[in-house]
Protein backbone atom coordinates (compact mmCIF):
# COMPACT_ATOMS: atom_id res chain seq x y z
CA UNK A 1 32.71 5.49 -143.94
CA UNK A 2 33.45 2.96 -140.98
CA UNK A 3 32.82 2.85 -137.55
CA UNK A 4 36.13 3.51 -135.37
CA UNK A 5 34.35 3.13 -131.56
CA UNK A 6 33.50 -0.68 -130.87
CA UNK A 7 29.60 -2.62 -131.33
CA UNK A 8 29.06 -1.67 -127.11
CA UNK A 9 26.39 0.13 -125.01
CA UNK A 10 28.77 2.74 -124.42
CA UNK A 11 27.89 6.86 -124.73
CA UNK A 12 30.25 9.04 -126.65
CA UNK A 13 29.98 12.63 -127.34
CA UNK A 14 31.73 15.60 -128.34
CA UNK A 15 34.36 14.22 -130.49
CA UNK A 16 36.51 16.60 -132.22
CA UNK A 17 40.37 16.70 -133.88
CA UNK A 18 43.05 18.56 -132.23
CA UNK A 19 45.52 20.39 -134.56
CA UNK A 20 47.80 17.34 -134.15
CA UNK A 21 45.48 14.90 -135.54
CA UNK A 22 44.65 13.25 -131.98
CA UNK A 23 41.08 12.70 -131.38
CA UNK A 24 39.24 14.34 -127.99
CA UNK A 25 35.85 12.65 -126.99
CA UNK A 26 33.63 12.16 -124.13
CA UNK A 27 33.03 8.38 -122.88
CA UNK A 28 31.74 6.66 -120.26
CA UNK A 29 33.52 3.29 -121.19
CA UNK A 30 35.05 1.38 -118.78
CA UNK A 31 33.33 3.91 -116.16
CA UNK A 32 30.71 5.05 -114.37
CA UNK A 33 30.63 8.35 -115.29
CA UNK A 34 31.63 10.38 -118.78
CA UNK A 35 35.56 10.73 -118.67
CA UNK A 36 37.09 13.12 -121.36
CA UNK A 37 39.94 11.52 -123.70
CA UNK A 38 41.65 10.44 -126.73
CA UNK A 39 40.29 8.04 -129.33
CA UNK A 40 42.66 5.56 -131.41
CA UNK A 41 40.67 5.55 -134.65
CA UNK A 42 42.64 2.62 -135.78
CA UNK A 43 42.00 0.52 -133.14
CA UNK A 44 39.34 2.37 -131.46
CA UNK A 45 40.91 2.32 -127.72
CA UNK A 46 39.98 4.67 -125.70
CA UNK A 47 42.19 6.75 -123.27
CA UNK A 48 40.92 8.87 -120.55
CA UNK A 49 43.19 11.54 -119.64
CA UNK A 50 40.31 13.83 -117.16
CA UNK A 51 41.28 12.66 -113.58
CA UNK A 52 37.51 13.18 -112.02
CA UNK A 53 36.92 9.82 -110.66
CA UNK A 54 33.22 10.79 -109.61
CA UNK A 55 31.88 13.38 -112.17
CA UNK A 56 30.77 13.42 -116.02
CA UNK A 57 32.64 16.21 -118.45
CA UNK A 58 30.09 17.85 -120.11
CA UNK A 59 32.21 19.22 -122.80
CA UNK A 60 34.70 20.14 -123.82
CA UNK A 61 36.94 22.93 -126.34
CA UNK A 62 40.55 23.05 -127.90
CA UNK A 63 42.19 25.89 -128.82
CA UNK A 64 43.49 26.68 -132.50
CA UNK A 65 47.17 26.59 -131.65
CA UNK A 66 46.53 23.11 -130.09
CA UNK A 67 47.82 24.13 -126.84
CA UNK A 68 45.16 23.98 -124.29
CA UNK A 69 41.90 22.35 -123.98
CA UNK A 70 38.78 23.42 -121.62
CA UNK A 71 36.12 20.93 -120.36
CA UNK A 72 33.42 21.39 -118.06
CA UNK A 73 32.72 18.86 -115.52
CA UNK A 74 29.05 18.62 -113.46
CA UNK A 75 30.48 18.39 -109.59
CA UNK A 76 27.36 17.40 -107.88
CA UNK A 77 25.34 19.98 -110.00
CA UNK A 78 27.07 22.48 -110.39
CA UNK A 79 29.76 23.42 -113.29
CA UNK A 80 33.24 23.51 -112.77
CA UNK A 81 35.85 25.00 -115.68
CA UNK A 82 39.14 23.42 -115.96
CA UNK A 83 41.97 24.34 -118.49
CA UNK A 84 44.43 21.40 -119.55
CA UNK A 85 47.65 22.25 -120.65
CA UNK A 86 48.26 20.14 -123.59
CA UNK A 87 52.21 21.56 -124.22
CA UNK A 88 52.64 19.98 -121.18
CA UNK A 89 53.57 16.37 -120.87
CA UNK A 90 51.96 16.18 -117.64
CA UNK A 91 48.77 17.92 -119.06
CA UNK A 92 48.74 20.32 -116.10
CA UNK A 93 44.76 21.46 -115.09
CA UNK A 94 43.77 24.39 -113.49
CA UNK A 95 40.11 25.48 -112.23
CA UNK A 96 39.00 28.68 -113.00
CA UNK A 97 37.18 30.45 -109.88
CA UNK A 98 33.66 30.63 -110.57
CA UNK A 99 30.49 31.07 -108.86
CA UNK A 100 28.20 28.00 -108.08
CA UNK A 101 26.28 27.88 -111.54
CA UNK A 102 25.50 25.89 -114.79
CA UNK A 103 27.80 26.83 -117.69
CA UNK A 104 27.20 26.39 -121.58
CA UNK A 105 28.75 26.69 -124.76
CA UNK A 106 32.80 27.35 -123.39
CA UNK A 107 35.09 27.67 -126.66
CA UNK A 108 38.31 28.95 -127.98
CA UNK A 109 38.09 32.37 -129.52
CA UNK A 110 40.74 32.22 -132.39
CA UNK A 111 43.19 34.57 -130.09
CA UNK A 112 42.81 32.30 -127.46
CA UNK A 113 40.37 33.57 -124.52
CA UNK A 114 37.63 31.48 -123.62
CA UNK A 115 33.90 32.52 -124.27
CA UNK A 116 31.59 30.63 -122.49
CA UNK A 117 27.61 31.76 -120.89
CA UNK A 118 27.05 31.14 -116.84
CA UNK A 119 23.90 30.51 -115.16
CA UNK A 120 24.03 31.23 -111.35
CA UNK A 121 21.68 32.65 -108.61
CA UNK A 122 22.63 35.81 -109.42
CA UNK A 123 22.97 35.79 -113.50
CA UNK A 124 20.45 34.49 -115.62
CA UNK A 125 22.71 33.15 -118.72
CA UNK A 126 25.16 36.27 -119.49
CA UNK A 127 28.31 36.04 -121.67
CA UNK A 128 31.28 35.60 -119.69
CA UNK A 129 35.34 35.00 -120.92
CA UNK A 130 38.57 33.96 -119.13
CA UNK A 131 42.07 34.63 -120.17
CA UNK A 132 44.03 31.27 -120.28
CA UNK A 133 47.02 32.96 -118.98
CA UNK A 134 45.86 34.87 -115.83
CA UNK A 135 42.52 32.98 -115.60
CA UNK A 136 40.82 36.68 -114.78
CA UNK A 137 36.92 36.58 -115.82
CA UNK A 138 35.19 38.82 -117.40
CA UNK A 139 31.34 39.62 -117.83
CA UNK A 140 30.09 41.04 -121.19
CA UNK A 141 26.91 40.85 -120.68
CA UNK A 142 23.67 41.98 -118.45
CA UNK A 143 20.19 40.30 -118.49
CA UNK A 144 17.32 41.80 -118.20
CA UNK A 145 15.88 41.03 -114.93
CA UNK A 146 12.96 43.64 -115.25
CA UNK A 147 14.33 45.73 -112.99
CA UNK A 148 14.93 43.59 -110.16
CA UNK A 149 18.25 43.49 -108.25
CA UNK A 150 19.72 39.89 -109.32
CA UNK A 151 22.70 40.53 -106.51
CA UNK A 152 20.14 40.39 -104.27
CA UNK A 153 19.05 36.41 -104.90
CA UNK A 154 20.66 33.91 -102.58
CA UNK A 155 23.62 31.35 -103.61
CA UNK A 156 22.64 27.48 -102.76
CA UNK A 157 24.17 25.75 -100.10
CA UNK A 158 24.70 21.70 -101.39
CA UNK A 159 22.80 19.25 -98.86
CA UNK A 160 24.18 15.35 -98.93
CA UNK A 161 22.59 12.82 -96.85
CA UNK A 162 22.15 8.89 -96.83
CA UNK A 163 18.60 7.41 -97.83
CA UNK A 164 16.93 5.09 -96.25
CA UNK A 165 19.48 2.01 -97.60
CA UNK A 166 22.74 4.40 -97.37
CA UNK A 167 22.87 5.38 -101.23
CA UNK A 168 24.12 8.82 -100.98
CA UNK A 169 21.54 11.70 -102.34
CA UNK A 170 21.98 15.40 -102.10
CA UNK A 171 20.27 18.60 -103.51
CA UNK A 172 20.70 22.86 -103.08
CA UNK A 173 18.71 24.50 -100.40
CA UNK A 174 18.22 28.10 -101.03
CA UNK A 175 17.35 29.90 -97.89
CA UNK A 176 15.84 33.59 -97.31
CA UNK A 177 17.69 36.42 -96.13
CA UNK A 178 17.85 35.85 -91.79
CA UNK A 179 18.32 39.27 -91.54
CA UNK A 180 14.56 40.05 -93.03
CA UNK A 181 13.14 36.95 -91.97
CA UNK A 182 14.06 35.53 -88.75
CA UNK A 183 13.44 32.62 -87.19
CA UNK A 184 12.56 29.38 -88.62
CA UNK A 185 11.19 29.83 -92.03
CA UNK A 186 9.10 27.49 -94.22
CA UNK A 187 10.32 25.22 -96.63
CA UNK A 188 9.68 24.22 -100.34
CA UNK A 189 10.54 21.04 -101.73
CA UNK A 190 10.65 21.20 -105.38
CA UNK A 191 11.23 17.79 -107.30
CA UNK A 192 12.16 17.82 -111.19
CA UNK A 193 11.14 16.05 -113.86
CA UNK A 194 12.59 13.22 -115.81
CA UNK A 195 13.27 11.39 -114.15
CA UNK A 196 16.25 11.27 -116.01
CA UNK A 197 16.74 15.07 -114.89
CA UNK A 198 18.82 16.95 -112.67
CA UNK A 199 18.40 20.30 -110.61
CA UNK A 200 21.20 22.70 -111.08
CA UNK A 201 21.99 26.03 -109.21
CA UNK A 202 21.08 27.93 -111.78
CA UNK A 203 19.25 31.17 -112.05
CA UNK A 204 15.54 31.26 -110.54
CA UNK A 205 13.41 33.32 -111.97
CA UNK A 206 10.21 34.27 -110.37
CA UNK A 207 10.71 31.51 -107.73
CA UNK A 208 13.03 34.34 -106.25
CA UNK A 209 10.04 36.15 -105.23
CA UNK A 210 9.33 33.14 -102.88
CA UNK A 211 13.06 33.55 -101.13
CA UNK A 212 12.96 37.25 -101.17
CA UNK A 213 9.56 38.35 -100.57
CA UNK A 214 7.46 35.87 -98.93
CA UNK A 215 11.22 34.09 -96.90
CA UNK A 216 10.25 31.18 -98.13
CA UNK A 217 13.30 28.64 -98.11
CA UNK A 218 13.65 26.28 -101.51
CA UNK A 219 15.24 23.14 -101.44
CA UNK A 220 15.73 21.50 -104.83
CA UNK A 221 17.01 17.54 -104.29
CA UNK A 222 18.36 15.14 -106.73
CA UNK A 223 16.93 11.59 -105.69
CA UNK A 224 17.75 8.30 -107.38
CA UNK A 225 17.67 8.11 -110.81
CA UNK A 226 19.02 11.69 -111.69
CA UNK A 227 21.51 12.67 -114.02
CA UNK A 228 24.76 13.42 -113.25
CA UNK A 229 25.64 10.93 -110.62
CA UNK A 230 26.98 8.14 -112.99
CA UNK A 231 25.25 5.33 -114.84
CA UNK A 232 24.53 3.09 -111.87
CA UNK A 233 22.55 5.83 -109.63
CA UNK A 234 20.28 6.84 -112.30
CA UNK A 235 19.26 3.05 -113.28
CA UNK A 236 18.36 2.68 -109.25
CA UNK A 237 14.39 3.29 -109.74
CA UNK A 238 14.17 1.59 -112.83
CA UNK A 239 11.10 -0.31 -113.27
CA UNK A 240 8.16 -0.71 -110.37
CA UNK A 241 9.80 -2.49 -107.96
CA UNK A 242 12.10 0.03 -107.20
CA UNK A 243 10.02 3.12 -108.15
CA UNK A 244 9.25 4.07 -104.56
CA UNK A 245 13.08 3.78 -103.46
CA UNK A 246 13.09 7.43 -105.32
CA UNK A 247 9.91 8.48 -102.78
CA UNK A 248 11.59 7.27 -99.83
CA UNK A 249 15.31 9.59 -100.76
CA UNK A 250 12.21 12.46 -100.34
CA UNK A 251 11.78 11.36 -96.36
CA UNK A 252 15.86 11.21 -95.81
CA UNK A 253 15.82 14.63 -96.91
CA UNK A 254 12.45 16.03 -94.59
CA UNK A 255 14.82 14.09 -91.47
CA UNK A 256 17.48 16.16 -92.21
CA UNK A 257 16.04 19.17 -93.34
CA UNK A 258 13.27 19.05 -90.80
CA UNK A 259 16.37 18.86 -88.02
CA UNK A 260 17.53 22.15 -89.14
CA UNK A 261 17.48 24.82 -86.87
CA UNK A 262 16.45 27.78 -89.43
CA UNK A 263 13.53 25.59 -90.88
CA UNK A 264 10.61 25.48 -89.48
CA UNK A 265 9.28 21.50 -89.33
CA UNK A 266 5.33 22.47 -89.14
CA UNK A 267 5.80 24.39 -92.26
CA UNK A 268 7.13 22.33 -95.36
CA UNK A 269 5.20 21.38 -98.69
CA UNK A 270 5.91 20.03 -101.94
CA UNK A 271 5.81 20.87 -105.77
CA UNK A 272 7.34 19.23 -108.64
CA UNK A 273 6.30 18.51 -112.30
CA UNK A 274 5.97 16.07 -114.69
CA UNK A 275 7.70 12.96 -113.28
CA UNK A 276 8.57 15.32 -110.31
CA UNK A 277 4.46 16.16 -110.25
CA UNK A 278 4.06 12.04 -109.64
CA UNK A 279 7.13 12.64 -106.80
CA UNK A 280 5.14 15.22 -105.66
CA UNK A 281 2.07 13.04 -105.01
CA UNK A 282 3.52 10.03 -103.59
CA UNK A 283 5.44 12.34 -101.05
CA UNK A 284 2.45 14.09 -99.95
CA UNK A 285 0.79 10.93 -99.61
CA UNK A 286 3.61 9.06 -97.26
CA UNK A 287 4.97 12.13 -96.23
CA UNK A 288 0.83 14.03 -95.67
CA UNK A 289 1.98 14.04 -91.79
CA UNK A 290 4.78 16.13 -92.71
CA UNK A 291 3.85 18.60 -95.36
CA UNK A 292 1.29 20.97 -95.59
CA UNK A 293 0.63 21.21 -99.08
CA UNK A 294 1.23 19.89 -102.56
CA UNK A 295 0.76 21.94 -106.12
CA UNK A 296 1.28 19.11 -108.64
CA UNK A 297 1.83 19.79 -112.10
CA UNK A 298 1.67 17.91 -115.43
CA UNK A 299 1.49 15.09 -113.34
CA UNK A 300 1.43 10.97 -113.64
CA UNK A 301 -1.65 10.06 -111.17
CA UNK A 302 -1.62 6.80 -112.76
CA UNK A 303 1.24 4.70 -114.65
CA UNK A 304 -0.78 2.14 -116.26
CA UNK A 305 -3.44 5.12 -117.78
CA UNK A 306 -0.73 7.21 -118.36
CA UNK A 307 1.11 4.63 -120.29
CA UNK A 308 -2.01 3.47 -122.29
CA UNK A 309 -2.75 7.41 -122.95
CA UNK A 310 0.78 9.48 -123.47
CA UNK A 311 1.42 9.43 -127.34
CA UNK A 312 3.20 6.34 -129.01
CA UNK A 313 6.24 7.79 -130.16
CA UNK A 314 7.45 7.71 -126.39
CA UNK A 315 5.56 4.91 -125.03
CA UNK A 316 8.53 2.36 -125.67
CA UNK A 317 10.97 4.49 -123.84
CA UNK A 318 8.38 5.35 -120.79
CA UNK A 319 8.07 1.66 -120.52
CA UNK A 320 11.85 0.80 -119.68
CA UNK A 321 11.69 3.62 -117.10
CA UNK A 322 8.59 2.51 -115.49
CA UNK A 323 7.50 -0.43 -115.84
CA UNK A 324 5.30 -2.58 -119.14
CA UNK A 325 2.07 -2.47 -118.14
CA UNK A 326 1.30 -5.26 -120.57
CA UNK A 327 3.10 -7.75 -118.44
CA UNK A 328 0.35 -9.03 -115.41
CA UNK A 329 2.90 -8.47 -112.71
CA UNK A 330 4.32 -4.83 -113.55
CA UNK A 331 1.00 -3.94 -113.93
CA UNK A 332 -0.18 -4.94 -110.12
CA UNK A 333 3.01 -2.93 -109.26
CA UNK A 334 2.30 -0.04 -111.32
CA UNK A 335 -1.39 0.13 -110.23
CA UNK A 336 -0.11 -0.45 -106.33
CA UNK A 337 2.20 2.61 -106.62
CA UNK A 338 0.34 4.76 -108.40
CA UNK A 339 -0.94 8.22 -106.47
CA UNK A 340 -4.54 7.51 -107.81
CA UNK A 341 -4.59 3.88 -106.05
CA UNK A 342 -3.53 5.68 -102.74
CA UNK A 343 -5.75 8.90 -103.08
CA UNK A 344 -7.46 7.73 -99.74
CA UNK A 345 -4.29 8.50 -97.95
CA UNK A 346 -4.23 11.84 -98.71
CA UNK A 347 -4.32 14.13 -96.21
CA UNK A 348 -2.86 17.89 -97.36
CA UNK A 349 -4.20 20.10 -99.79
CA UNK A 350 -3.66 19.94 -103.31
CA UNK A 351 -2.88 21.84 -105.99
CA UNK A 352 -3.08 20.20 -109.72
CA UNK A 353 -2.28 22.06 -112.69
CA UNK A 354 -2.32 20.64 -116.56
CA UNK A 355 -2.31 21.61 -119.84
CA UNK A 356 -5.82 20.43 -121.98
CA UNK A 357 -3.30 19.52 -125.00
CA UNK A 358 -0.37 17.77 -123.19
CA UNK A 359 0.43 15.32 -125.37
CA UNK A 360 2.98 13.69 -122.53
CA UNK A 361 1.27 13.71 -119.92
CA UNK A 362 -2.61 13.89 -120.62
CA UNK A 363 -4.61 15.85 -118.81
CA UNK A 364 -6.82 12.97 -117.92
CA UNK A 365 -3.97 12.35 -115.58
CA UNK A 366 -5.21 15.23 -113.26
CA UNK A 367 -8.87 15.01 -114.13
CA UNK A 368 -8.98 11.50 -112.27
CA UNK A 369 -7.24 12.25 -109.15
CA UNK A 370 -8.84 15.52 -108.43
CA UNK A 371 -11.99 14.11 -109.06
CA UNK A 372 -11.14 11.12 -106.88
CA UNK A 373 -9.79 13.42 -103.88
CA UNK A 374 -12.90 15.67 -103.92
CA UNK A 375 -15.04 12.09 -103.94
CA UNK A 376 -13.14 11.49 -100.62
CA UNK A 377 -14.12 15.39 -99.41
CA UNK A 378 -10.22 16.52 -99.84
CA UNK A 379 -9.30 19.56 -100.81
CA UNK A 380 -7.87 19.90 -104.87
CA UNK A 381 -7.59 23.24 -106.71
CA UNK A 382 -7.25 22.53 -110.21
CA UNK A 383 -5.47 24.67 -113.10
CA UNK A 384 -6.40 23.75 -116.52
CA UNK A 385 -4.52 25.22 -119.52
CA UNK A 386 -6.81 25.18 -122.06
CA UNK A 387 -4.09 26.16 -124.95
CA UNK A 388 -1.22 24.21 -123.34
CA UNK A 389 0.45 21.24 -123.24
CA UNK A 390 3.19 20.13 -121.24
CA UNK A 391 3.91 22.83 -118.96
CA UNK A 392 2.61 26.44 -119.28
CA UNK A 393 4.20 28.38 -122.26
CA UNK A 394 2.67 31.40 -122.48
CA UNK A 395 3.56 34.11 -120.72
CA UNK A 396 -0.03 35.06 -119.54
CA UNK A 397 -0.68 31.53 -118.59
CA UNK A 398 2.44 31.47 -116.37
CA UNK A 399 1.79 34.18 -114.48
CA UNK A 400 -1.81 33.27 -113.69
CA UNK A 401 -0.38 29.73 -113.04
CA UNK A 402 2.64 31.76 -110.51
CA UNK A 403 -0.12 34.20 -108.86
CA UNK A 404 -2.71 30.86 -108.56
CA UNK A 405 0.31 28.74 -106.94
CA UNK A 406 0.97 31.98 -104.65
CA UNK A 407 -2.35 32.40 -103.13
CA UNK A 408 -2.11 28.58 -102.58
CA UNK A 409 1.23 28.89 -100.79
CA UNK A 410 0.07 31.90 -98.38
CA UNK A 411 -3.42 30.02 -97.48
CA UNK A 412 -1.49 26.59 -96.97
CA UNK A 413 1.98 27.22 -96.03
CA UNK A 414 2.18 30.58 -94.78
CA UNK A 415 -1.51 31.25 -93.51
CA UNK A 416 -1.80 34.87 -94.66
CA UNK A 417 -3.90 35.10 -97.93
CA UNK A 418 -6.20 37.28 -98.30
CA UNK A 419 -9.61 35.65 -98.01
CA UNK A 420 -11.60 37.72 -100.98
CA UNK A 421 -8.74 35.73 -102.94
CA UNK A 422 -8.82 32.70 -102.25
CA UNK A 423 -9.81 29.95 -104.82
CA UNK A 424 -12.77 27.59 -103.35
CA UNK A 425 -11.30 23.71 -103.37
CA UNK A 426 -14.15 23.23 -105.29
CA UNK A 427 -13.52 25.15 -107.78
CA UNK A 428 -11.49 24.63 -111.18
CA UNK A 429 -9.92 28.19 -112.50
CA UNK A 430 -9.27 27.83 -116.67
CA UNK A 431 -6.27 30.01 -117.97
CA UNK A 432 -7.12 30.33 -121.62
């Protein structure tokens, strides 16, 4: 055995022999972003061949015969298929025409055709192929979508804007049917995790019920720090001093989004979980004028707790995303930024929910701050999971955890729950 790629920080991935003996791989050296191309295993050079210039390949496929390879490339989000001719000397690429969606698992069937699964708004990961030759796709496959209509659920529209210091961010806004729901329509902001994360069009779920029943719009965004956007954007809220340039990408997005003419300004709240449940707080609390709720989940209330309580097999890696909270000075930081420090500002209703047996995220986390807001006479509901941990996994638990976050939505958003349901703020519901 001996190493052929050279003693750097560099990511590789996928590497595989074509027919010919040439090595394919996935690297980000000499780049921003993850370029596909071939690896000299005598010297260890490596040549990109992929012409993206802003986008990582994903992965990649070669066929048996040697005479085509497929990669995947995440444009802004979503996936994009491309077929290289390797016969060719100029290594021709074509796209294959594709909904808006997140694909997975694309390879060479021995006779050639491509087999590959696809995510979108309107197919929840069905079996798909493409003939090389004609690039014609066809769908094998069905989900069950208990019964509901998936043609029905809306494709994303992509959103770019400049933040605060001109970084370019950008995210997919989902909006209701106008037809059914005129007028300006009420907004969701829903921030994932990570932060080393990224939100994909990809299918919904149950969150459809918000877009098709209820004409709720969703707007998923990808702030600083996300995946997918090379290595320098998500290294841009490393640490505590820049940990809040991620908050403030939330307020470029409420200008914009607030500016639209089919959203309704009055009418926006926030959700997220995990490191998106800490977004969530710190938006609601420099962004309270704006929204009009927050339903938090699995959330960091505090960085220096939650990096002296999450287990120890991931405290080294929290700590070069966050902050050390051993050193005097990130630790002022940490405790400056932190939701629970700033509780006082809060202003909108909140929502927590957490899982008793988290082991990333303890549930001390939430215990703190909605004991600290209802101290200041705020308004928290709290969900506790007594069997869960990070994130509800258990099918009865997520729907009392959906139904829960709906009643909070129509009494804080929309204005139209019924009273005899309504949870008192007071109050902490246990799913067990």
């Amino acid at each position: 055995m001996r190493p052929i790629t050279p003693d750097e920080e560099i990511a590789w991935g996928g590497a595989r022999y074509a027919p010919d003996g040439t090595v394919w791989t996935v690297s980000d050296q000499g780049s921003d972003f993850q370029r596909l191309g071939t690896l000299d295993v005598a010297t260890g050079r490596f040549t990109p061949v992929s012409r993206e210039e802003r986008w990582d390949v994903d992965s990649f496929d070669i066929s048996e015969d040697g005479r085509r390879l497929v990669y995947i490339v995440n444009e802004a989000g979503a996936s994009k298929m491309r077929i290289m001719d390797l016969a060719d000397r100029n290594r021709a690429v074509r796209d294959v025409p594709l909904p808006a969606g997140v694909i997975g698992g694309a390879e060479f069937a021995p006779w050639g055709t491509i087999g590959f699964t696809l995510s979108s708004a309107t197919s929840p990961s069905d079996a798909y192929s493409v003939d090389p030759e004609t690039l014609q796709v066809t769908r094998w496959t069905e989900s069950e979508t208990g019964g509901l209509d998936a043609t029905r659920n809306v494709e994303p529209e992509l959103v770019e804007v400049r933040s605060f210091d001109g970084e370019p961010v950008s995210g997919f806004l989902y909006r209701p049917d106008a037809a059914r729901f005129p007028g300006r329509r009420p907004l969701i902001v829903n921030i994932h995790g990570g932060p080393e994360g990224q939100s994909r069009p990809g299918f919904l779920g149950r969150s459809n019920y918000l877009l098709n029943e209820l004409g709720i719009a969703i707007f998923y965004p990808n702030v600083r720090g996300s995946t997918g956007y090379g290595k320098r954007f998500v290294a841009l809220d490393n640490g505590p001093f820049r940990r809040e340039d991620s908050v403030k990408d939330i307020g470029a997005f409420l200008d914009r989004l607030g500016g639209d003419p089919a959203i309704d300004p009055t009418r926006i709240a926030v959700t997220g979980g995990s490191y998106g449940g800490y977004m969530c707080y710190a938006s609601a609390i420099r962004y309270g004028d704006r929204l009009r709720g927050a339903n938090c989940i699995v959330a960091i209330s505090d960085f220096n707790t939650f990096l002296e309580n999450t287990q120890s097999y991931r405290r080294d890696l929290r700590r070069v995303e966050y902050g050390d909270e051993r050193v005097p000075e990130q630790r002022a930081k940490l405790a400056e930024i932190s939701p629970l420090t700033r509780v006082s500002e809060l202003r909108v209703p909140l929502m927590v929910v957490t899982g008793a047996n988290d082991p990333r995220v303890p549930a001390s986390e939430a215990d703190q701050i909605v004991q600290a807001v209802r101290r200041n006479g705020g308004q928290a509901w709290h969900l506790l999971g007594q069997n869960e941990g990070h994130g509800f996994a258990r099918k009865e638990n997520q729907d009392y955890q959906f139904w829960t976050s709906l009643i909070f939505w129509q009494t804080n958003l929309l204005g139209t729950a019924n009273p005899d349901m309504h949870v008192a703020p007071g109050a902490s519901p246990t799913a067990e």
